[in-house]
Every structure is written in structure tokens, then in C-alpha cells.
PDB file of N, CA and C in Angstrom:
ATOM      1  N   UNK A   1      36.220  11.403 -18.778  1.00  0.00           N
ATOM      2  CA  UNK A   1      35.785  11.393 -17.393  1.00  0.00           C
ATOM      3  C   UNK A   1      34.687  10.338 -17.206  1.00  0.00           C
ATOM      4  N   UNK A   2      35.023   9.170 -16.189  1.00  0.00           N
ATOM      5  CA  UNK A   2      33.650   8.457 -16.023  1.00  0.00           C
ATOM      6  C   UNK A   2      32.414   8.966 -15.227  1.00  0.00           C
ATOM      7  N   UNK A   3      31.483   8.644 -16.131  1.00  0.00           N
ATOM      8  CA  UNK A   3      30.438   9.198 -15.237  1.00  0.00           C
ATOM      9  C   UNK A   3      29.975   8.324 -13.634  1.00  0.00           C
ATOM     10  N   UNK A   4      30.125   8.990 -12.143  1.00  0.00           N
ATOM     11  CA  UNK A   4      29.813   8.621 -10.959  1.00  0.00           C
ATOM     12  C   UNK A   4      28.568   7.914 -11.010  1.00  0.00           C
ATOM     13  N   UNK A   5      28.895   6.161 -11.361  1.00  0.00           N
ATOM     14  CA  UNK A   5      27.596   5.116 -11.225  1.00  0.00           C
ATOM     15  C   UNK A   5      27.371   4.834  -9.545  1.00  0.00           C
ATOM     16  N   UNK A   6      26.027   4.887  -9.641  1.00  0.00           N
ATOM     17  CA  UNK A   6      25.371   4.173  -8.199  1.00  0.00           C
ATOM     18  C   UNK A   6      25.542   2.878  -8.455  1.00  0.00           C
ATOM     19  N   UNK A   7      26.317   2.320  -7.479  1.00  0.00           N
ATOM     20  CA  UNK A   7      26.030   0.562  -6.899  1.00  0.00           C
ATOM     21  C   UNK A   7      24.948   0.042  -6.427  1.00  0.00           C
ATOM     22  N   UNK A   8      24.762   0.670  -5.353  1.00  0.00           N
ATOM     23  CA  UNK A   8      23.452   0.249  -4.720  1.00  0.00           C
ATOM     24  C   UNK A   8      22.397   1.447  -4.583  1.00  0.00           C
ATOM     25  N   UNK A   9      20.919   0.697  -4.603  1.00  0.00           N
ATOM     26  CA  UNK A   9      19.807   1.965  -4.248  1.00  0.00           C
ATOM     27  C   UNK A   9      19.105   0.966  -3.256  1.00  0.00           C
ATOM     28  N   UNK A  10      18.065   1.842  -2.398  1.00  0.00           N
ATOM     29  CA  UNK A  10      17.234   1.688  -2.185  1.00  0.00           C
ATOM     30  C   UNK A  10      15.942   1.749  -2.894  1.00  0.00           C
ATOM     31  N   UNK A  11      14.605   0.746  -2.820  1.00  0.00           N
ATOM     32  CA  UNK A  11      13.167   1.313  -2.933  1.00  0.00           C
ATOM     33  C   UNK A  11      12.482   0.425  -2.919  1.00  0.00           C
ATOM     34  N   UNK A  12      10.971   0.833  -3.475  1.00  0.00           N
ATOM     35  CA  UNK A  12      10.089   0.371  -2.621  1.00  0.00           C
ATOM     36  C   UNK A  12       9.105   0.245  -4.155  1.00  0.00           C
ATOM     37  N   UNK A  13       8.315  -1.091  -4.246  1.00  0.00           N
ATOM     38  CA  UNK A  13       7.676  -1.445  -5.267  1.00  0.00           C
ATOM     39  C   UNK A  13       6.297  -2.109  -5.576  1.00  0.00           C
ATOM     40  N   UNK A  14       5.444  -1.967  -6.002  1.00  0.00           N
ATOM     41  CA  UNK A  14       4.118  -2.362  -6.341  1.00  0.00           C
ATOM     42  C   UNK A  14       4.165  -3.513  -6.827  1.00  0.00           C
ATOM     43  N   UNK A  15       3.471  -4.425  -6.872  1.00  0.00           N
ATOM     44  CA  UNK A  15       3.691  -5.724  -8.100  1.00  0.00           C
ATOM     45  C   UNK A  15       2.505  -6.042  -8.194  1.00  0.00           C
ATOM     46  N   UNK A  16       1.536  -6.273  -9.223  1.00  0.00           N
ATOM     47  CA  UNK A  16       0.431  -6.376  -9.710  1.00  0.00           C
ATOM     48  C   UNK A  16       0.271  -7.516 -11.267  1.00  0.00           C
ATOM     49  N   UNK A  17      -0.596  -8.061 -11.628  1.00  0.00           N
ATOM     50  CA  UNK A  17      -0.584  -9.042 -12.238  1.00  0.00           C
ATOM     51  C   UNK A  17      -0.998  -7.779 -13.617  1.00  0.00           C
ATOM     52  N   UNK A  18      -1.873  -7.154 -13.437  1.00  0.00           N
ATOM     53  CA  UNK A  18      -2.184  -6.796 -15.000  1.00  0.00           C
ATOM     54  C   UNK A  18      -1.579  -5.296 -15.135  1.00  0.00           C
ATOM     55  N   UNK A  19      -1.561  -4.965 -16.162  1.00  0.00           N
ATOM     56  CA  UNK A  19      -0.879  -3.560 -16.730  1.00  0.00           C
ATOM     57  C   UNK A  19      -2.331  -2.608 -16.389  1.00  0.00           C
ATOM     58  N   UNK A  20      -3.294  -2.569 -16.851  1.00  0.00           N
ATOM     59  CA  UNK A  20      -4.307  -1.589 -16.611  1.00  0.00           C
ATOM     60  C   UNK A  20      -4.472  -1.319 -15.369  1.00  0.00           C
ATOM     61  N   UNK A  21      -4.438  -2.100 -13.980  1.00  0.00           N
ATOM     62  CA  UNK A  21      -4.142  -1.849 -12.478  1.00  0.00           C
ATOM     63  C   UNK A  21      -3.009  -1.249 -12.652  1.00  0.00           C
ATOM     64  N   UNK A  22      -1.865  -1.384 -12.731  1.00  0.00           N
ATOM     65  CA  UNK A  22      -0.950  -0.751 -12.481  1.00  0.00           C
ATOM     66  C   UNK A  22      -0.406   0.741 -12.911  1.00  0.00           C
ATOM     67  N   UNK A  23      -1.296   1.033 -14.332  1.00  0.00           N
ATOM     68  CA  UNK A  23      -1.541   2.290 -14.665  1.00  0.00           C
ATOM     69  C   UNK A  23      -2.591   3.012 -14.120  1.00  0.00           C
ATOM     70  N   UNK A  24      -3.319   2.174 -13.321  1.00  0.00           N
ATOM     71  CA  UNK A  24      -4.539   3.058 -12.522  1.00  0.00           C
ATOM     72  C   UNK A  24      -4.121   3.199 -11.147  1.00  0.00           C
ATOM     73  N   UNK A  25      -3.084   2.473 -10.819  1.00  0.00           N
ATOM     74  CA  UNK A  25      -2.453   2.760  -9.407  1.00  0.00           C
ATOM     75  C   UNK A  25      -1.527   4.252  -9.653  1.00  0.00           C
ATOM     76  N   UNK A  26      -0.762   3.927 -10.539  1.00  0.00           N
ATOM     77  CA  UNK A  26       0.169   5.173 -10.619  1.00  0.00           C
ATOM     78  C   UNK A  26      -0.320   6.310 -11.078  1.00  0.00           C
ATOM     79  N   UNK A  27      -1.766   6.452 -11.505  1.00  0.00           N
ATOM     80  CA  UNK A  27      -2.357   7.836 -11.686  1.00  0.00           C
ATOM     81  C   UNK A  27      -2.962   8.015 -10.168  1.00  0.00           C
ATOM     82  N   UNK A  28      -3.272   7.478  -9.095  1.00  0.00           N
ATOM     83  CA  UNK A  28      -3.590   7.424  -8.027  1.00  0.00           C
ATOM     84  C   UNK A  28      -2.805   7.886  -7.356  1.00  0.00           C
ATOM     85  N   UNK A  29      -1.817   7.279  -7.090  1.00  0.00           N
ATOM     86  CA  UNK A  29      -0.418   7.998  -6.498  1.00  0.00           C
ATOM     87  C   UNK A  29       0.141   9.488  -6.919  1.00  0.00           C
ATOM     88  N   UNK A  30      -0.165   9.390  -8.080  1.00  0.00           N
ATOM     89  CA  UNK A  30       0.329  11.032  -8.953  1.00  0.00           C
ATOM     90  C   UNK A  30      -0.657  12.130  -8.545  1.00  0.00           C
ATOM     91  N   UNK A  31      -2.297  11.829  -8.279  1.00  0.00           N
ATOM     92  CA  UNK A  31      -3.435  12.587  -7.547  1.00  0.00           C
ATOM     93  C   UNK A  31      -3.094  12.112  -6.116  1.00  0.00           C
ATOM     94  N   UNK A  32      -2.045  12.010  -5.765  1.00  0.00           N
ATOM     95  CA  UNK A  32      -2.066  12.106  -3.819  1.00  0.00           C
ATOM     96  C   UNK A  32      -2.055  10.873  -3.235  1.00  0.00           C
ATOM     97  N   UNK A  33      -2.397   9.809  -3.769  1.00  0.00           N
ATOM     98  CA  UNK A  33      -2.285   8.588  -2.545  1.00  0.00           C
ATOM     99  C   UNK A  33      -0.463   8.154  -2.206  1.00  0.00           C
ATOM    100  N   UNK A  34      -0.854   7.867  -1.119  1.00  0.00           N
ATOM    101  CA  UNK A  34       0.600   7.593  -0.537  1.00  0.00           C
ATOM    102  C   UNK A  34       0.836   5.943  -1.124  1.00  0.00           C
ATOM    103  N   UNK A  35       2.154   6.073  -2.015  1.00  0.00           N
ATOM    104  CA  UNK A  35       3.031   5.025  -2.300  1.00  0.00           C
ATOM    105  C   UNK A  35       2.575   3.639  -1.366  1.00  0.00           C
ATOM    106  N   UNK A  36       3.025   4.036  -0.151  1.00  0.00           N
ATOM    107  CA  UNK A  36       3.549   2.783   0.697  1.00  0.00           C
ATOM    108  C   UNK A  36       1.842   2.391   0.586  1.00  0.00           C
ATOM    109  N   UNK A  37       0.683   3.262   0.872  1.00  0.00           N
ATOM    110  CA  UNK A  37      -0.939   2.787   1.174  1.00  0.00           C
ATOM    111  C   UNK A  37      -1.061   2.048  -0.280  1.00  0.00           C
ATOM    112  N   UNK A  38      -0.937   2.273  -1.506  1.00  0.00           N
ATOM    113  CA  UNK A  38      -1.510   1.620  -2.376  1.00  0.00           C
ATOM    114  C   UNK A  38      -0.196   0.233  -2.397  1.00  0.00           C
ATOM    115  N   UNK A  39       0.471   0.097  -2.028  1.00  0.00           N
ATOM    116  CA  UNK A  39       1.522  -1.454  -1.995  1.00  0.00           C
ATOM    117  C   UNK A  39       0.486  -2.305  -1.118  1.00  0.00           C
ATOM    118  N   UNK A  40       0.197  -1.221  -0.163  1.00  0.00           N
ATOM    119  CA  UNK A  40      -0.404  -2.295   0.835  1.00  0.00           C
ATOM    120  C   UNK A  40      -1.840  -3.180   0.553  1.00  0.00           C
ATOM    121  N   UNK A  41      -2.082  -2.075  -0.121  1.00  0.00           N
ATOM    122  CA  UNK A  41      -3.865  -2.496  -0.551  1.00  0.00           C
ATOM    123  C   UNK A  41      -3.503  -3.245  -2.139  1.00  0.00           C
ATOM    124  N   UNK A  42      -3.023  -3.158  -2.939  1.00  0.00           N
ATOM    125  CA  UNK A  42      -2.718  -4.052  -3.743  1.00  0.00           C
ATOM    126  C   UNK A  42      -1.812  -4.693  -4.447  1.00  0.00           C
ATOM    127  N   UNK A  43      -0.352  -4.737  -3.728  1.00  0.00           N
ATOM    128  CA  UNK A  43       0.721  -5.544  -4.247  1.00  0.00           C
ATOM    129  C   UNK A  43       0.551  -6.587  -3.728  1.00  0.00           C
ATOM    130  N   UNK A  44       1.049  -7.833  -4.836  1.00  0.00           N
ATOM    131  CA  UNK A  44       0.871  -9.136  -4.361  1.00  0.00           C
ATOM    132  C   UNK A  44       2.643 -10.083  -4.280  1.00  0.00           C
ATOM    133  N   UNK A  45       3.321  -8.998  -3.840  1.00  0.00           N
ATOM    134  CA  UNK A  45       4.423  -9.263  -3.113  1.00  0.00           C
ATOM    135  C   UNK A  45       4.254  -9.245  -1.954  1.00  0.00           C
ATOM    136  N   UNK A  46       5.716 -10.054  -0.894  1.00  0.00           N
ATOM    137  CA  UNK A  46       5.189 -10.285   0.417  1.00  0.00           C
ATOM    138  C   UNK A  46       5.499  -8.737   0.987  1.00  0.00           C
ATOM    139  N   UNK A  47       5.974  -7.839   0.283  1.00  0.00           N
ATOM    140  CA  UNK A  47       6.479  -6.863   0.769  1.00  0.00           C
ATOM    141  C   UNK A  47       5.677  -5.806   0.822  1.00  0.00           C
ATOM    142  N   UNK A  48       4.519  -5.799   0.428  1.00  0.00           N
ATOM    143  CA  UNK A  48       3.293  -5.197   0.501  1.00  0.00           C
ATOM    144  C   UNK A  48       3.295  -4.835   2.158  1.00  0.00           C
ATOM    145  N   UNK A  49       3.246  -5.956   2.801  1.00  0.00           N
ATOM    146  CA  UNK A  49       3.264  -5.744   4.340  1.00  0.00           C
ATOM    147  C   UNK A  49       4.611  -4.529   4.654  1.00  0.00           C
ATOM    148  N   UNK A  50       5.557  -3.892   4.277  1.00  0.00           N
ATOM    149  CA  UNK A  50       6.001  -2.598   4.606  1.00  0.00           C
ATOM    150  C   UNK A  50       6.201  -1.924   3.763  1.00  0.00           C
ATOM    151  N   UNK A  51       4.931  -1.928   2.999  1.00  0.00           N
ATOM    152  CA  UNK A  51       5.078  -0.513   2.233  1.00  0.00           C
ATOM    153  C   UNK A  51       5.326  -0.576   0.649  1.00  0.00           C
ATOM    154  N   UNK A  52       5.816  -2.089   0.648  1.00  0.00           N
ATOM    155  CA  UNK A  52       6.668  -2.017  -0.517  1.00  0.00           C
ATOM    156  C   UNK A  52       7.954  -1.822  -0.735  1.00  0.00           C
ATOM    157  N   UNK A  53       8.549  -1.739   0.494  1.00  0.00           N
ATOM    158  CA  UNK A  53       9.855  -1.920   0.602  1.00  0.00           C
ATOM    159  C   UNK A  53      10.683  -2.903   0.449  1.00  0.00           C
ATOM    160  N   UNK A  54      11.728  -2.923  -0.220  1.00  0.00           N
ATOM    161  CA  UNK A  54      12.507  -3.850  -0.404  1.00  0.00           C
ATOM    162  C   UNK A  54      14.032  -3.528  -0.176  1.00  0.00           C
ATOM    163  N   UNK A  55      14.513  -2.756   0.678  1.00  0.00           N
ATOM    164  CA  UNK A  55      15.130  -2.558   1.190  1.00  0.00           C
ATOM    165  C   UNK A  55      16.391  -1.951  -0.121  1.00  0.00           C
ATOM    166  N   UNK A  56      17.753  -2.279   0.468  1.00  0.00           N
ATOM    167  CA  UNK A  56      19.130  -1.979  -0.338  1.00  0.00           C
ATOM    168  C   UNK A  56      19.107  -3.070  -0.718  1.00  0.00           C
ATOM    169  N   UNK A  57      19.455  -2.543  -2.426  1.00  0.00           N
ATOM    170  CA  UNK A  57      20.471  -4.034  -3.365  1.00  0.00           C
ATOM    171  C   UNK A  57      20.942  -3.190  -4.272  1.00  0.00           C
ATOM    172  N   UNK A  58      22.142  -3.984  -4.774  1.00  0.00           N
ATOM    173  CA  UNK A  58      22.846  -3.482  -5.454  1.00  0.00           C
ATOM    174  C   UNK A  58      23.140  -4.321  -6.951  1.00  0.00           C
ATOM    175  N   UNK A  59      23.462  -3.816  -8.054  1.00  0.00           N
ATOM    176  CA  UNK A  59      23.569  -4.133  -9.069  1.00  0.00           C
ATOM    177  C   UNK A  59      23.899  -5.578  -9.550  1.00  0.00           C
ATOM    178  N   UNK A  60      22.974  -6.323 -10.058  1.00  0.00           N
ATOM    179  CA  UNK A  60      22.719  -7.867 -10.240  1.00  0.00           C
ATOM    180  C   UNK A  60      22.099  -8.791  -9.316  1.00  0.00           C
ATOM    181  N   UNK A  61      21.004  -8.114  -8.495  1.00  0.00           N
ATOM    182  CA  UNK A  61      20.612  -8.758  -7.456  1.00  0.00           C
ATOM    183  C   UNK A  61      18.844  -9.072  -8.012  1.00  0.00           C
ATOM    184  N   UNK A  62      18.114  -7.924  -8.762  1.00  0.00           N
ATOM    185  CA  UNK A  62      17.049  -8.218  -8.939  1.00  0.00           C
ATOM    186  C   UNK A  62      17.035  -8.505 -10.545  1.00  0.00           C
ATOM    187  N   UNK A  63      15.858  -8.949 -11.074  1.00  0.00           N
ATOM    188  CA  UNK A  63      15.860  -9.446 -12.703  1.00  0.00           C
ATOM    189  C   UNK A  63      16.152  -7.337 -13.667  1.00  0.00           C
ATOM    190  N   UNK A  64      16.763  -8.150 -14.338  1.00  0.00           N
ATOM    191  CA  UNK A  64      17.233  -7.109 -15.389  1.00  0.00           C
ATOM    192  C   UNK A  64      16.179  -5.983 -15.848  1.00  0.00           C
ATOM    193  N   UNK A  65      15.076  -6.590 -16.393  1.00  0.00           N
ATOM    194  CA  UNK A  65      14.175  -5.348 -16.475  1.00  0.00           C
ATOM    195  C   UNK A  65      13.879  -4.230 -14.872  1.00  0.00           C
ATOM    196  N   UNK A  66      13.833  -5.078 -13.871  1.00  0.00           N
ATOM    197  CA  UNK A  66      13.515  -4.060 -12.617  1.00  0.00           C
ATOM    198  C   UNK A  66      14.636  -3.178 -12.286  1.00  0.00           C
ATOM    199  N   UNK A  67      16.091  -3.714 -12.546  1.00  0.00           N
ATOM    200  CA  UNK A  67      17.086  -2.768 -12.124  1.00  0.00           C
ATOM    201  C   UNK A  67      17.166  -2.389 -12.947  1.00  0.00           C
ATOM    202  N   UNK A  68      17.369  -2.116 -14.177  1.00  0.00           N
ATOM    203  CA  UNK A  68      17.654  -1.297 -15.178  1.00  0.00           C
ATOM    204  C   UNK A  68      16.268   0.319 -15.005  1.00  0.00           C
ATOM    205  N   UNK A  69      15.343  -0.116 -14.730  1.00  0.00           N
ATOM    206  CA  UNK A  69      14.239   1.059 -14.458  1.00  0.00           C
ATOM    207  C   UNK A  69      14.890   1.336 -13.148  1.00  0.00           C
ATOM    208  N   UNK A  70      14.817   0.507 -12.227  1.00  0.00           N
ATOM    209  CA  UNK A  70      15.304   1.232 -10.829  1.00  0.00           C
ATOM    210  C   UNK A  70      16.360   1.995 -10.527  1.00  0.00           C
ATOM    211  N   UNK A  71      17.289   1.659 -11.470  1.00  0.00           N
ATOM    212  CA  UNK A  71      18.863   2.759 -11.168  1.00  0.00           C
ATOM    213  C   UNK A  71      18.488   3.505 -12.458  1.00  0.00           C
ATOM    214  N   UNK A  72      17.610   3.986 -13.195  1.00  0.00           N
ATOM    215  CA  UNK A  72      17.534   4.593 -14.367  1.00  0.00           C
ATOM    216  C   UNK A  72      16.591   5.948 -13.371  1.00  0.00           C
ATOM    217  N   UNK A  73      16.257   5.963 -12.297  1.00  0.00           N
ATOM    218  CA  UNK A  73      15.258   6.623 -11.512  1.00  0.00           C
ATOM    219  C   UNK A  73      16.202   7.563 -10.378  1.00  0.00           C
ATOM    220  N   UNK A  74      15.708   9.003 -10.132  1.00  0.00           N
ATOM    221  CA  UNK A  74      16.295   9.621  -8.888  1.00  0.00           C
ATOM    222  C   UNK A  74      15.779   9.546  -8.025  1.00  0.00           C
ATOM    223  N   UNK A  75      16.693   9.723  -7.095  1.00  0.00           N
ATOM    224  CA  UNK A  75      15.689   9.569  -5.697  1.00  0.00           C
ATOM    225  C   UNK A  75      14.349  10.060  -5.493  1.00  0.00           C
ATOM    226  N   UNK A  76      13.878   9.750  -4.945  1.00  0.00           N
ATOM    227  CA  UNK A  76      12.478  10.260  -4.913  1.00  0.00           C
ATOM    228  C   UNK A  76      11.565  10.136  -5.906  1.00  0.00           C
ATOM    229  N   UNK A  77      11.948   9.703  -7.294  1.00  0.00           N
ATOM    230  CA  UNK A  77      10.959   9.373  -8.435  1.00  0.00           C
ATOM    231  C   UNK A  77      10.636   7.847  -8.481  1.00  0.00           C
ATOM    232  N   UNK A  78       9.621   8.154  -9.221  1.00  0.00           N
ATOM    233  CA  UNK A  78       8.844   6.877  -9.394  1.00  0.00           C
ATOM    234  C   UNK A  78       8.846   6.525 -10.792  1.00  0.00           C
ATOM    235  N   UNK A  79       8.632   5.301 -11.032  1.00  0.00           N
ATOM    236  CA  UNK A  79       8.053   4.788 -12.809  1.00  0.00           C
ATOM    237  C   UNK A  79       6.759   5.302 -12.800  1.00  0.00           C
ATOM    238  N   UNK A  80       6.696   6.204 -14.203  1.00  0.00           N
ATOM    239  CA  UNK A  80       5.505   6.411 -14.502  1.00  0.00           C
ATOM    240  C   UNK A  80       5.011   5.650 -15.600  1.00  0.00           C
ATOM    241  N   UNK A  81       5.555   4.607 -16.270  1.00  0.00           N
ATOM    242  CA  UNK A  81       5.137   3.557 -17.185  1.00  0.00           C
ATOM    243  C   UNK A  81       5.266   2.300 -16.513  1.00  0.00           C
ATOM    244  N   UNK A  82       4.424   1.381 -16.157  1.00  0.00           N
ATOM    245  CA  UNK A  82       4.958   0.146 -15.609  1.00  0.00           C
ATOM    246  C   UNK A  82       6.195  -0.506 -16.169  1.00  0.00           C
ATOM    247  N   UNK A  83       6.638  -1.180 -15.258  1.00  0.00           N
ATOM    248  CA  UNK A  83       7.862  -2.328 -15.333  1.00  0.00           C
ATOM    249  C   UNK A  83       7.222  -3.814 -15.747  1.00  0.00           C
ATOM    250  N   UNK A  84       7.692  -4.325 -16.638  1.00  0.00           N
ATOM    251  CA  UNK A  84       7.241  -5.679 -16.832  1.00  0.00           C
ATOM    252  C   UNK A  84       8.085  -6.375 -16.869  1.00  0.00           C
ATOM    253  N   UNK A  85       7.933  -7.783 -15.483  1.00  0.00           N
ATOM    254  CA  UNK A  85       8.906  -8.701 -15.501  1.00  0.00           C
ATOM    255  C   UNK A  85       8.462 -10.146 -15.649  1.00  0.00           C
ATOM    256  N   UNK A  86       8.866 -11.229 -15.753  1.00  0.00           N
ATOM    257  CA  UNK A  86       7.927 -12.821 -15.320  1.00  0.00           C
ATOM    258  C   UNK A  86       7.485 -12.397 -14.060  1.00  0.00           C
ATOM    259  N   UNK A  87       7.670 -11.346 -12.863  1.00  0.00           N
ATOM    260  CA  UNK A  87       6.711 -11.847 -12.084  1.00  0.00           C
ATOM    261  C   UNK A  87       5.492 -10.996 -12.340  1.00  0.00           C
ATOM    262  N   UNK A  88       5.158 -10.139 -13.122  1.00  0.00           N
ATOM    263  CA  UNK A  88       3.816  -9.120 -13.293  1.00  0.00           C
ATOM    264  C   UNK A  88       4.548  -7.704 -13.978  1.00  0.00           C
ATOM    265  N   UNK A  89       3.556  -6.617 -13.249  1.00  0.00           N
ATOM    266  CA  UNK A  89       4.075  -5.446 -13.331  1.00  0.00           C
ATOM    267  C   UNK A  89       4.417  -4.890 -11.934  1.00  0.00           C
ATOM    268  N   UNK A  90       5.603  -3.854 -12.081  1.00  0.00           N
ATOM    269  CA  UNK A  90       5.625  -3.454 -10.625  1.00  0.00           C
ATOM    270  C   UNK A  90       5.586  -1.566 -11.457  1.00  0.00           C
ATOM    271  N   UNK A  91       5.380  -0.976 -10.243  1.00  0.00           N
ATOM    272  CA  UNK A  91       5.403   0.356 -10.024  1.00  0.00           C
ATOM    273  C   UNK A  91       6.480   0.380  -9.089  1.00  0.00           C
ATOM    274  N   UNK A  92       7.750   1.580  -9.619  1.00  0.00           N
ATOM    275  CA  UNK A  92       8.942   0.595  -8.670  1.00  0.00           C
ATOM    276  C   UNK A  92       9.148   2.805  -8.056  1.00  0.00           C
ATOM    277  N   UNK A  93       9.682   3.126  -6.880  1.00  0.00           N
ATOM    278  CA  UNK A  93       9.921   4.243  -6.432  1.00  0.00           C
ATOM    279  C   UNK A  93      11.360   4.036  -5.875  1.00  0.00           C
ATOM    280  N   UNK A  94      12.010   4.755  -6.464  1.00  0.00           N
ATOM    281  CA  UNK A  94      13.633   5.026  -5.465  1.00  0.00           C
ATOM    282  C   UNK A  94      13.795   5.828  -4.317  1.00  0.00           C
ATOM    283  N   UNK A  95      14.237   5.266  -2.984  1.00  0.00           N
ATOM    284  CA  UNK A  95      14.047   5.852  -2.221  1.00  0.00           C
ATOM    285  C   UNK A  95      15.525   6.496  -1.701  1.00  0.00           C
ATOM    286  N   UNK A  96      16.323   6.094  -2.203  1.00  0.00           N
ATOM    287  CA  UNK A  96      17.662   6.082  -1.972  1.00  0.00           C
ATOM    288  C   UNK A  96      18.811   5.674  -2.874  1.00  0.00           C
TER     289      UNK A  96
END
């Protein structure tokens, strides 16, 4: 029986230059701050401006380390270890 793969997800992601921010963001978020407020106040993607959203993509659209964590995630969860790609670290949340 094959197991039912997702094509596409939605979500929404942090991107930060160093690993110690990004583990101090996601203990922040885990004590209550809202996702989309800490993208805004310190992701240095342009997508910071909504939240951290990056809308729907589907499989081979973003670099390999981010989708492989991002479809490895259920809805509604987040990375609780940063993602490391050439562009930084992200804190990545599935929203869909």
C-alpha cells in the first residue's frame, strides 16, 4: 500500500542569520509569542512583512534542506531545531 504523500503545503517561516537567535526565537514562541509577531520583528526575509508567510509550494520549489523539514511537519507544527540552509536559519511552521 503506498503511503498518501502531500504535494503541496502551506507555511510560514523565520529566517535569521545565526543559530543561537533562532533557538531563542523558538523557545519564545513555545512560552506564547505569536509565530507571525516574532517573523515580523526578526526575519530577514521579505516575507517578514506577512507574518512569514510564504504561501503554497509544492515539492521542488524551495532548497532541499527547507522542504524536506517542511513536509516532514503536521499541520500546525513547527521546527523545534532550526533549519539550516545557504540562506541562514529558518524556523519554518506548516500551516497547511
Amino acid at each position: 500500500m503506498v503511503k498518501n504523500m502531500v504535494n503541496k503545503v502551506t507555511a510560514r517561516h523565520i529566517l535569521v542569520d545565526k543559530k543561537t537567535l533562532a533557538e531563542e526565537i523558538i523557545e519564545e514562541i513555545n512560552s506564547g509569542a505569536k509565530f507571525e509577531e516574532m517573523a515580523r520583528k526578526h526575519s530577514t526575509c521579505p516575507s517578514k512583512k506577512k507574518g512569514g508567510n510564504l504561501g503554497e509550494f509544492g515539492r521542488g520549489q524551495m532548497v532541499k534542506e527547507f522542504e524536506k523539514a517542511t513536509f516532514a511537519l503536521q499541520k500546525n507544527q513547527m521546527t523545534q531545531i532550526p533549519v539550516k540552509t545557504k540562506f541562514g536559519y529558518h524556523i519554518i511552521k506548516r500551516t497547511r
